[in-house]
C-alpha atoms as a PDB file:
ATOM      1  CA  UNK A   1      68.506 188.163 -91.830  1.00  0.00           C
ATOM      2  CA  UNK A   2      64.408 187.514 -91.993  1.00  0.00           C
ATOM      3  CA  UNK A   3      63.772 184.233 -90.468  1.00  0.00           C
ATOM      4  CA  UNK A   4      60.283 184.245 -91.070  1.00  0.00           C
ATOM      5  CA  UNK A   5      59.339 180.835 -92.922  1.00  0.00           C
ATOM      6  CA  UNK A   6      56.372 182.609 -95.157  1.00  0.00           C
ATOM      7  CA  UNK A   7      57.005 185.556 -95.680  1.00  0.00           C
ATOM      8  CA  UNK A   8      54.858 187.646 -98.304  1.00  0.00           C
ATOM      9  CA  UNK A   9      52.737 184.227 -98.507  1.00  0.00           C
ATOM     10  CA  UNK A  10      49.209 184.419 -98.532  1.00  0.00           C
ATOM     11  CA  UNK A  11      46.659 181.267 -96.610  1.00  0.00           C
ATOM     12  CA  UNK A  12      43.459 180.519 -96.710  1.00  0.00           C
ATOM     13  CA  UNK A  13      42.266 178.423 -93.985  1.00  0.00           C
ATOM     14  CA  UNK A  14      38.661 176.880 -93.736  1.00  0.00           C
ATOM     15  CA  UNK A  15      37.325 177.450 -90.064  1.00  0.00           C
ATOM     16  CA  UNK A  16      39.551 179.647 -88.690  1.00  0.00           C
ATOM     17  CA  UNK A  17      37.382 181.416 -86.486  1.00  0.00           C
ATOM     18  CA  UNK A  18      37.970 179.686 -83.306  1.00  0.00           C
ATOM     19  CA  UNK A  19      40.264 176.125 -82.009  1.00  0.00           C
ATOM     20  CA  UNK A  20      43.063 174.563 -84.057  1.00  0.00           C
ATOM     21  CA  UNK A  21      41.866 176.811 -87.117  1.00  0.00           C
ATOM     22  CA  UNK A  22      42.597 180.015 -85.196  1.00  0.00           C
ATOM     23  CA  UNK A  23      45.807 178.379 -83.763  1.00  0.00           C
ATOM     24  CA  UNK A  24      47.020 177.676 -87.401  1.00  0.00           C
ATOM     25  CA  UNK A  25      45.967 181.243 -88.947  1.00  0.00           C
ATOM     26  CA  UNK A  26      47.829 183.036 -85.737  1.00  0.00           C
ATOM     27  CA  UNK A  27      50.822 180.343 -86.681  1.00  0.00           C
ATOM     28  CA  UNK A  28      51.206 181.095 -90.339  1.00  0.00           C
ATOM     29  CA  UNK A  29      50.909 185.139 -89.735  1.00  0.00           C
ATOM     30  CA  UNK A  30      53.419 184.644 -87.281  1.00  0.00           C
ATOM     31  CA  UNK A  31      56.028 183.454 -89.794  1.00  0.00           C
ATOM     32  CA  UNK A  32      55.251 186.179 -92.355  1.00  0.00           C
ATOM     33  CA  UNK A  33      51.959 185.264 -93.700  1.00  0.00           C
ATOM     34  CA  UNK A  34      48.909 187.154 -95.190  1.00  0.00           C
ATOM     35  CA  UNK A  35      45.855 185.142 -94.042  1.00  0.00           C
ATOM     36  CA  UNK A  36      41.630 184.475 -94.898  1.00  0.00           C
ATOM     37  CA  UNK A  37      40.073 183.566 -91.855  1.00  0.00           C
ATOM     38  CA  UNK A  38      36.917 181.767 -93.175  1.00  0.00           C
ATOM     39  CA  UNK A  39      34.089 180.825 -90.896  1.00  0.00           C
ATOM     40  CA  UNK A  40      30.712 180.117 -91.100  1.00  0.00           C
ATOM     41  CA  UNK A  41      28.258 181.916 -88.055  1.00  0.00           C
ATOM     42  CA  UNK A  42      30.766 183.102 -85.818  1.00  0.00           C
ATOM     43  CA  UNK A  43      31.463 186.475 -87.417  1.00  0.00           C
ATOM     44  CA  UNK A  44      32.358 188.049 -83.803  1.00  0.00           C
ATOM     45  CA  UNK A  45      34.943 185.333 -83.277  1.00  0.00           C
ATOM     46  CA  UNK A  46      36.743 185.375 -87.059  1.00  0.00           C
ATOM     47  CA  UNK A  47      36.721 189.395 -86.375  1.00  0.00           C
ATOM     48  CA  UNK A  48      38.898 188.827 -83.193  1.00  0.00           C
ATOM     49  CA  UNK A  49      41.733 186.420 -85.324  1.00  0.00           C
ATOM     50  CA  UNK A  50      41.130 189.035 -87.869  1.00  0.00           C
ATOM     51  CA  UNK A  51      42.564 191.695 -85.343  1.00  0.00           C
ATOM     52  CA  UNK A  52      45.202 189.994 -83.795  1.00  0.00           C
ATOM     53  CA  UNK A  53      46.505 189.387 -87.165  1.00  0.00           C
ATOM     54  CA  UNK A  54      46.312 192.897 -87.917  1.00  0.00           C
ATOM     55  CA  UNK A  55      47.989 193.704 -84.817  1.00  0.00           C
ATOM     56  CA  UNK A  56      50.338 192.065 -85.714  1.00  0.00           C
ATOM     57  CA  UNK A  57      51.429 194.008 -89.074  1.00  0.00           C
ATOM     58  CA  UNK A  58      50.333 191.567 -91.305  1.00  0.00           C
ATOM     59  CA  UNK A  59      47.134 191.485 -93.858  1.00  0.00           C
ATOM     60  CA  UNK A  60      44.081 189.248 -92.533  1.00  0.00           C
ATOM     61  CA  UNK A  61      40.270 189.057 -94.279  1.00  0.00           C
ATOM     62  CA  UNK A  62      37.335 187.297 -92.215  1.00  0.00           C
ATOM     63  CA  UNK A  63      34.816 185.551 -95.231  1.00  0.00           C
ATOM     64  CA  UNK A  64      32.086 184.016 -94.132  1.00  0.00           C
ATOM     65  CA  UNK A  65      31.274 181.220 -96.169  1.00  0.00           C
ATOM     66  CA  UNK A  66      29.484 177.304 -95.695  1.00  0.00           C
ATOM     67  CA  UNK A  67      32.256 174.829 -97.448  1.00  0.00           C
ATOM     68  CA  UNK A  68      29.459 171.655 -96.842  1.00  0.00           C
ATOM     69  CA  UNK A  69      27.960 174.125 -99.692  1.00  0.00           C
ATOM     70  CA  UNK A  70      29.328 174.222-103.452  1.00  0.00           C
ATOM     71  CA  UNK A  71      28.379 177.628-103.910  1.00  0.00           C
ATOM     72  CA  UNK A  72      30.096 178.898-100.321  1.00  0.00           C
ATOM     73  CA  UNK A  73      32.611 177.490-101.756  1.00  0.00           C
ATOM     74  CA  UNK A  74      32.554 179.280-104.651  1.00  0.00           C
ATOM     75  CA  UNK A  75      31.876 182.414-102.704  1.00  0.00           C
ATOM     76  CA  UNK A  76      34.867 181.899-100.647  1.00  0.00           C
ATOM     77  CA  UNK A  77      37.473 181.301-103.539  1.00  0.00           C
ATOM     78  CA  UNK A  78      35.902 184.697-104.988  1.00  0.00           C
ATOM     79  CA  UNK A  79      36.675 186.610-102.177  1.00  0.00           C
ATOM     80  CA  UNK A  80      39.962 185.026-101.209  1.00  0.00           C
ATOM     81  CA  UNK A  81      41.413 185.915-104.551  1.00  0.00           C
ATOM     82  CA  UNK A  82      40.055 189.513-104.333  1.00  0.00           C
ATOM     83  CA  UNK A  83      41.302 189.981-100.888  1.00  0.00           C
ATOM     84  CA  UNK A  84      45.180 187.991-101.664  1.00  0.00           C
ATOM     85  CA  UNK A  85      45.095 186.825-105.481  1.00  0.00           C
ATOM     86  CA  UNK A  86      46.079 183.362-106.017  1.00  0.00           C
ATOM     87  CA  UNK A  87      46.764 181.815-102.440  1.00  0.00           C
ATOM     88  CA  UNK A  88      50.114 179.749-101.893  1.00  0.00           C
ATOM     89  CA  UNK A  89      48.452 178.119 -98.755  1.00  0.00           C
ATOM     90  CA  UNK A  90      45.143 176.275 -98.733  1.00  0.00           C
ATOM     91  CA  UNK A  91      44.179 174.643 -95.613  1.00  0.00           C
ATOM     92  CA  UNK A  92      40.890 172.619 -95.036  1.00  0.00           C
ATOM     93  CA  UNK A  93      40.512 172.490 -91.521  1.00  0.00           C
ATOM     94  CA  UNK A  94      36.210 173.146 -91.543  1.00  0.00           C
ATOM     95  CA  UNK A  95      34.560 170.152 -90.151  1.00  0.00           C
ATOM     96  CA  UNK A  96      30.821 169.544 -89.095  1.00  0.00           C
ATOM     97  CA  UNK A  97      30.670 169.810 -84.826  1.00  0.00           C
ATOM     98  CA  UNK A  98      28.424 166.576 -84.283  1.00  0.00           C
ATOM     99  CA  UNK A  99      29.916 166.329 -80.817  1.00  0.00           C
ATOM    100  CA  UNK A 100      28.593 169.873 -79.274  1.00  0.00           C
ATOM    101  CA  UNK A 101      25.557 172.390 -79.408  1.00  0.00           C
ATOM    102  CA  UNK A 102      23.100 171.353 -81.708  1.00  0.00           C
ATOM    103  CA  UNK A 103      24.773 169.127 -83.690  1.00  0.00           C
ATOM    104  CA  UNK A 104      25.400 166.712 -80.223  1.00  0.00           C
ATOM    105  CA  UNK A 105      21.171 166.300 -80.862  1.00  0.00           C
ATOM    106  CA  UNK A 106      20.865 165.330 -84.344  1.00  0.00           C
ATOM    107  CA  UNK A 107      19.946 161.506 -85.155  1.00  0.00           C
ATOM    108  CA  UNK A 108      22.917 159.556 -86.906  1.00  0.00           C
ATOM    109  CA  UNK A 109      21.767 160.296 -90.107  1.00  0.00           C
ATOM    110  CA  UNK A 110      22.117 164.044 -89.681  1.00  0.00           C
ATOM    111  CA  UNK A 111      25.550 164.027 -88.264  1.00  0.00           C
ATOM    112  CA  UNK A 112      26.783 161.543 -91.396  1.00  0.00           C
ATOM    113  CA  UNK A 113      25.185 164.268 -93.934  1.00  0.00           C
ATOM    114  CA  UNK A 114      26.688 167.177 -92.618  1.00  0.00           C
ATOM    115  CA  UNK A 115      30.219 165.201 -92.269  1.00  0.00           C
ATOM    116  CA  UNK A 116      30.114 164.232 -95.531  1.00  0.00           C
ATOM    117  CA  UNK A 117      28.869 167.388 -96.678  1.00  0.00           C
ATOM    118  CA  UNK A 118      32.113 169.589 -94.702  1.00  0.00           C
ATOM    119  CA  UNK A 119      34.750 167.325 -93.903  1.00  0.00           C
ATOM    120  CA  UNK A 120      35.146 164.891 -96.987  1.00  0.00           C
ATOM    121  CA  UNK A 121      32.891 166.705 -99.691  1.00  0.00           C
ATOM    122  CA  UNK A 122      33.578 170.678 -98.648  1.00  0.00           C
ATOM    123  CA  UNK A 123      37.330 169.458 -98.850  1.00  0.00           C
ATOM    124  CA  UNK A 124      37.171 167.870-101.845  1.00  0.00           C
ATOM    125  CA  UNK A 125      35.259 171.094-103.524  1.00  0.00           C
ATOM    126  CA  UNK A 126      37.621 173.649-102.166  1.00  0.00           C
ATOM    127  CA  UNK A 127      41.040 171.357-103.410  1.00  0.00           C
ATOM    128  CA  UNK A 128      38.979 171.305-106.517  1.00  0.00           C
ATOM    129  CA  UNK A 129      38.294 174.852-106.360  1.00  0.00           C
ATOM    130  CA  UNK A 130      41.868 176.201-105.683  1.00  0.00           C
ATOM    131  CA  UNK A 131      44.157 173.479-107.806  1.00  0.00           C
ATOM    132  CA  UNK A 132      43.900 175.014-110.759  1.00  0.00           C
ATOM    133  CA  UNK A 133      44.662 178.729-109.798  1.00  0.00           C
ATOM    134  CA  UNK A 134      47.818 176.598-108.246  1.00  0.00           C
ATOM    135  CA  UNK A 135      48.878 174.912-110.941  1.00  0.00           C
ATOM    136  CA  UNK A 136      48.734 177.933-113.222  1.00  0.00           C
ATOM    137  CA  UNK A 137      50.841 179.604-111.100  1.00  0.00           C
ATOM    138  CA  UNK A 138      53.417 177.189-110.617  1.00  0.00           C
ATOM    139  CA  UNK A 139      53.465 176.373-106.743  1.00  0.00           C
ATOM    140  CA  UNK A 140      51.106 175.784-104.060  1.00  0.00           C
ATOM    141  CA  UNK A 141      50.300 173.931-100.925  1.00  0.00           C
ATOM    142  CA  UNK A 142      47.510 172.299 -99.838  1.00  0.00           C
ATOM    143  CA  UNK A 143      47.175 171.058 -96.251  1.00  0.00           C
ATOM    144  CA  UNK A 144      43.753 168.781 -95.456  1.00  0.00           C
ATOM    145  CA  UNK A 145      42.981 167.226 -91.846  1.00  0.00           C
ATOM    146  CA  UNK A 146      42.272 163.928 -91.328  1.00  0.00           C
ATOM    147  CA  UNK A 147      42.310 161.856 -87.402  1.00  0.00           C
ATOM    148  CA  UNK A 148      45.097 160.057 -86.193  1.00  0.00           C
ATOM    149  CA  UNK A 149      42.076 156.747 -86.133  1.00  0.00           C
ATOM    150  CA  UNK A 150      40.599 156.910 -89.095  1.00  0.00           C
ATOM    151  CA  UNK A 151      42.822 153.968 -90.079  1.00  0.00           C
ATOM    152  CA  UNK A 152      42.856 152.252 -86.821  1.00  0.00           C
ATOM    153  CA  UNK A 153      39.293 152.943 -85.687  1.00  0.00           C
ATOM    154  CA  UNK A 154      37.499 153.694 -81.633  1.00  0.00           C
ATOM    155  CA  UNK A 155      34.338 152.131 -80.710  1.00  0.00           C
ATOM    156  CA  UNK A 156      31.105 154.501 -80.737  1.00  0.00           C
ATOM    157  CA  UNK A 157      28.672 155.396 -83.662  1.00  0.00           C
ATOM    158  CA  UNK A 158      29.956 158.917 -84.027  1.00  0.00           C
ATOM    159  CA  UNK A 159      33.699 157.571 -84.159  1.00  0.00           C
ATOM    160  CA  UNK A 160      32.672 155.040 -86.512  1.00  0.00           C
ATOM    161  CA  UNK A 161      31.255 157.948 -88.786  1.00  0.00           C
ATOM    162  CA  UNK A 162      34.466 160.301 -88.075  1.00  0.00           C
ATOM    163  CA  UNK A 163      36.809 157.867 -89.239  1.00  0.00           C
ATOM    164  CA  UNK A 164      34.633 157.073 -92.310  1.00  0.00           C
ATOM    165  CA  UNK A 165      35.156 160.231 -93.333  1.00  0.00           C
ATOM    166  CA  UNK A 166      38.439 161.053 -92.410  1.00  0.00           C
ATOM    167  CA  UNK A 167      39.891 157.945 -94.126  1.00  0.00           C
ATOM    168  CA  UNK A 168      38.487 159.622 -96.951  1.00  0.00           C
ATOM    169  CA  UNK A 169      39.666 162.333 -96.701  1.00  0.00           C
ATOM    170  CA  UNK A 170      43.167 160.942 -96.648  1.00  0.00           C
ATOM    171  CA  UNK A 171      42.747 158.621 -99.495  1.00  0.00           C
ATOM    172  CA  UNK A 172      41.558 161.700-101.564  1.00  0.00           C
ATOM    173  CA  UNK A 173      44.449 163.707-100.738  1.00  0.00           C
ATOM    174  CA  UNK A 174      46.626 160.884-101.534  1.00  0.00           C
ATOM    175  CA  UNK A 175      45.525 160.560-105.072  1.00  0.00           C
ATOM    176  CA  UNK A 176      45.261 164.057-105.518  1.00  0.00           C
ATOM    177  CA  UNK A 177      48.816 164.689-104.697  1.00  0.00           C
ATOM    178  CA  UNK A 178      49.843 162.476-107.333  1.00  0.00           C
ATOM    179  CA  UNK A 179      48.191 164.330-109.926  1.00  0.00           C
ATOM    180  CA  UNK A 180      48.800 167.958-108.558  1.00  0.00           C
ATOM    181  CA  UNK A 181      52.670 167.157-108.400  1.00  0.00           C
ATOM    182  CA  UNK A 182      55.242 168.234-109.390  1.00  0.00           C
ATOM    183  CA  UNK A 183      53.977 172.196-109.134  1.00  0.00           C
ATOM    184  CA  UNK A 184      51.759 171.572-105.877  1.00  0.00           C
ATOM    185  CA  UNK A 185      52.520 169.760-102.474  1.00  0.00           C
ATOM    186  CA  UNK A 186      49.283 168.214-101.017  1.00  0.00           C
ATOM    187  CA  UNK A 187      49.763 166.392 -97.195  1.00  0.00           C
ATOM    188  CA  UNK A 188      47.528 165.392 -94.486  1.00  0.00           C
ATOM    189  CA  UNK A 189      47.618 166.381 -90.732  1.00  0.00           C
ATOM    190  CA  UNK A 190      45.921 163.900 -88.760  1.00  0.00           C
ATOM    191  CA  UNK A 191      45.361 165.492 -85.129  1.00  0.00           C
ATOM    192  CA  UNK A 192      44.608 162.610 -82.233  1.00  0.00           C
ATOM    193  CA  UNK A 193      43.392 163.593 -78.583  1.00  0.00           C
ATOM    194  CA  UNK A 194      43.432 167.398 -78.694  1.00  0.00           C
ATOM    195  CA  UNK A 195      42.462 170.120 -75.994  1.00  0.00           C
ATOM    196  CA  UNK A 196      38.996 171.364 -77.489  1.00  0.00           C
ATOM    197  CA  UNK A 197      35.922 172.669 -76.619  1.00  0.00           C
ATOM    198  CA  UNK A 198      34.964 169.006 -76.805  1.00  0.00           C
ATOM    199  CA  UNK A 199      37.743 167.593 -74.816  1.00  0.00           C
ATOM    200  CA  UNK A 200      37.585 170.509 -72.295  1.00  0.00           C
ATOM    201  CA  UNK A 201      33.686 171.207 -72.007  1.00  0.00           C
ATOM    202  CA  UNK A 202      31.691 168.170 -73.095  1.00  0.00           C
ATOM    203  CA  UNK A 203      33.677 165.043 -72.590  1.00  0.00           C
ATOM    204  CA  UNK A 204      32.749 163.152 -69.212  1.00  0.00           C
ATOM    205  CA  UNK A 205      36.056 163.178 -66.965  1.00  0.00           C
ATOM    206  CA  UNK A 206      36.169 159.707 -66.704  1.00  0.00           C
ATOM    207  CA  UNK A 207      36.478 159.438 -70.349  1.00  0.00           C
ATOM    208  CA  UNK A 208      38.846 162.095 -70.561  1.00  0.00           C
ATOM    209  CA  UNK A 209      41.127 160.094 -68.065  1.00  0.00           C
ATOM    210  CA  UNK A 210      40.861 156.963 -70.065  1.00  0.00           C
ATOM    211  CA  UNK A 211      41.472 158.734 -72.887  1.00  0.00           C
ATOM    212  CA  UNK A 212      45.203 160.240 -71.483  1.00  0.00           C
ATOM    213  CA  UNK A 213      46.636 157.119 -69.891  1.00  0.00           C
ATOM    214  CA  UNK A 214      46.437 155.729 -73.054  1.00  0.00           C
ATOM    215  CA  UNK A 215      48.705 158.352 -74.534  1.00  0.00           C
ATOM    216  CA  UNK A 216      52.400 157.544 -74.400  1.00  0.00           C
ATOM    217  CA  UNK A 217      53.328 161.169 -73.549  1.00  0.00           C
ATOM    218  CA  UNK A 218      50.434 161.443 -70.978  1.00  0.00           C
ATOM    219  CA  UNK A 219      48.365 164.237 -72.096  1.00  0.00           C
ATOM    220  CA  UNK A 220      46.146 165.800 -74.675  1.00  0.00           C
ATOM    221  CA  UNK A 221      47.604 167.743 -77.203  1.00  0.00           C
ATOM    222  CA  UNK A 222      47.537 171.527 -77.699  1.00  0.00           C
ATOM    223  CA  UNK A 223      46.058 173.822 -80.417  1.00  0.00           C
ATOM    224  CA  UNK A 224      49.016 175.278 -81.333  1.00  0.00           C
ATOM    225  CA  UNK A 225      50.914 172.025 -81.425  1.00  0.00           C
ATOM    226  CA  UNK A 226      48.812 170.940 -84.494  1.00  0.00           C
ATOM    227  CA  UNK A 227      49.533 174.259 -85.583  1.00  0.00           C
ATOM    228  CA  UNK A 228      53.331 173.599 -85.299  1.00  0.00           C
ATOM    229  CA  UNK A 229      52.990 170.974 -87.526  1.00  0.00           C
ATOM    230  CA  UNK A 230      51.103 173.153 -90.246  1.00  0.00           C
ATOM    231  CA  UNK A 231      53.876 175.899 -90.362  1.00  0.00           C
ATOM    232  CA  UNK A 232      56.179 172.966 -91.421  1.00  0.00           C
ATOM    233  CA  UNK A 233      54.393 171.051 -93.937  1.00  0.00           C
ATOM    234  CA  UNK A 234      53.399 173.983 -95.807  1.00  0.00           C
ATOM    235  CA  UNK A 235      56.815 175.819 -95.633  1.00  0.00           C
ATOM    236  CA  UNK A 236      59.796 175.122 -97.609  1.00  0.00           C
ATOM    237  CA  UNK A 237      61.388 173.249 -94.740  1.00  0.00           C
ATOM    238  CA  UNK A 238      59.276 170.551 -95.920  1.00  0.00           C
ATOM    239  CA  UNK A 239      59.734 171.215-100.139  1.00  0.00           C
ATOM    240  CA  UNK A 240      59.882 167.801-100.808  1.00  0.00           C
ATOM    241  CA  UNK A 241      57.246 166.184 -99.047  1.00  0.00           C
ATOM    242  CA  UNK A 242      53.961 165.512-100.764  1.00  0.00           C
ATOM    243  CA  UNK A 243      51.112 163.163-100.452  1.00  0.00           C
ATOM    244  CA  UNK A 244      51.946 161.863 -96.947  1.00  0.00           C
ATOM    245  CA  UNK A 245      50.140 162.244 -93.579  1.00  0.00           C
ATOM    246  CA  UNK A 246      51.600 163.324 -90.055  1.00  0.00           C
ATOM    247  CA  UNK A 247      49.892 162.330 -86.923  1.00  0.00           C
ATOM    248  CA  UNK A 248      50.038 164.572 -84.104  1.00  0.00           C
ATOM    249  CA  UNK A 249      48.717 162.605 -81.228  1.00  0.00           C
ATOM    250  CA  UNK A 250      51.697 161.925 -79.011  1.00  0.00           C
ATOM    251  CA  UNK A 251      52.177 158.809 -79.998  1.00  0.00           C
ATOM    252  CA  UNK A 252      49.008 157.078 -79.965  1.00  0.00           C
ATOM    253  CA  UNK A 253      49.085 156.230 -83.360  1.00  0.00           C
END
């Protein structure tokens, strides 16, 4: 009997070229899925989840593409549908790195344009985007990320300006699961404290520490944990949830 969740389903998912974007693309090929790995500069990088994919037996398609821009957007819903048709599986995981490389050294201002411009915006313009296609066809799914504090907040200017966004990002795909429904499910993943290049490169150790007692399981979370999650929510298993968020933050939240 095939136990694959999604099989013959085809997934787009926004930055996919490295972290919990490559996690979720390796995830959803793993349970039967054809997959877009979109990225923005690091071609190399999408390539390599592109090829493990493929390795794999199933279809995969690296676009590069900017979602803080309309017409990347555009762009990338051209290609996906040339490359799979009409996806099943959207999921905006893209967001604007204000906490490494360059991005670390831009003034506030900077870092709220560009996280308005990828993570509430470029998610907005991509449901936009893909709903109809959706709709037309009669199903769908549409995963967006939010944080586990946008609601509940953490002190700092560039938390301040995270959960901003992110609680906007929720509240948007809220309201657009009421309209979407009853032909597409929209839901919200809302990672907390998660190993990243951030977590595991940049943040002081100190921090880190305060950051994990805190916890009530005692530790960061894993890539592939949030990735977990994603399977579910956009897989019949979870057919009649829409419109809600799940944190995955053990327990924080």
């Amino acid at each position: 009997m095939n136990t694959l969740r999604l099989q013959g389903r085809k997934a787009v998912v926004t930055g996919a070229s490295s972290g919990i974007g490559r996690a979720m693309s390796l995830a959803l090929a793993a349970e039967g899925c054809d997959v877009v790995i979109n990225y923005r500069t690091s071609a190399r990088r999408a390539e390599d989840v592109v090829e493990e994919i493929r390795s794999a037996g199933r279809r995969a398609f690296a676009v590069a593409a900017d979602v803080g821009d309309s017409e990347g957007i555009a762009e990338l819903v051209r290609r996906a549908r040339e490359h799979l048709g009409v996806p099943d599986i959207w999921i905006n995981n893209a967001g604007a790195d204000i906490l490494t490389g360059d991005g670390a050294r831009d003034d506030d201002r900077a870092k709220l344009r560009r996280l308005l411009e990828v993570d509430l915006k470029g998610a907005m313009e991509c449901c936009w985007a893909i709903a109809p296609d959706m709709v037309a066809a009669g199903r769908g799914v549409i995963l967006n990320m939010s944080w586990d504090l946008a609601l509940t907040g953490l002190p700092g200017r560039n938390p301040q300006m995270f959960a901003a966004v992110k609680a906007g990002v929720l509240g948007f795909s809220r309201a657009l699961a009421l309209e979407l429904a009853p032909k597409v499910r929209v839901n919200v993943l809302a990672p907390g404290w998660i190993r990243t290049a951030f977590a595991d490169g940049v943040m002081a150790p100190e921090y880190f520490e305060q950051r994990r007692r805190e916890i009530p399981l005692g530790r960061f979370g894993l890539a592939e944990e949030v990735a977990a999650a994603a399977v579910f929510l956009v897989s019949d298993d979870a057919a009649y949830i829409t419109g809600q968020v799940l944190n995955i933050n053990g327990g924080l939240v």
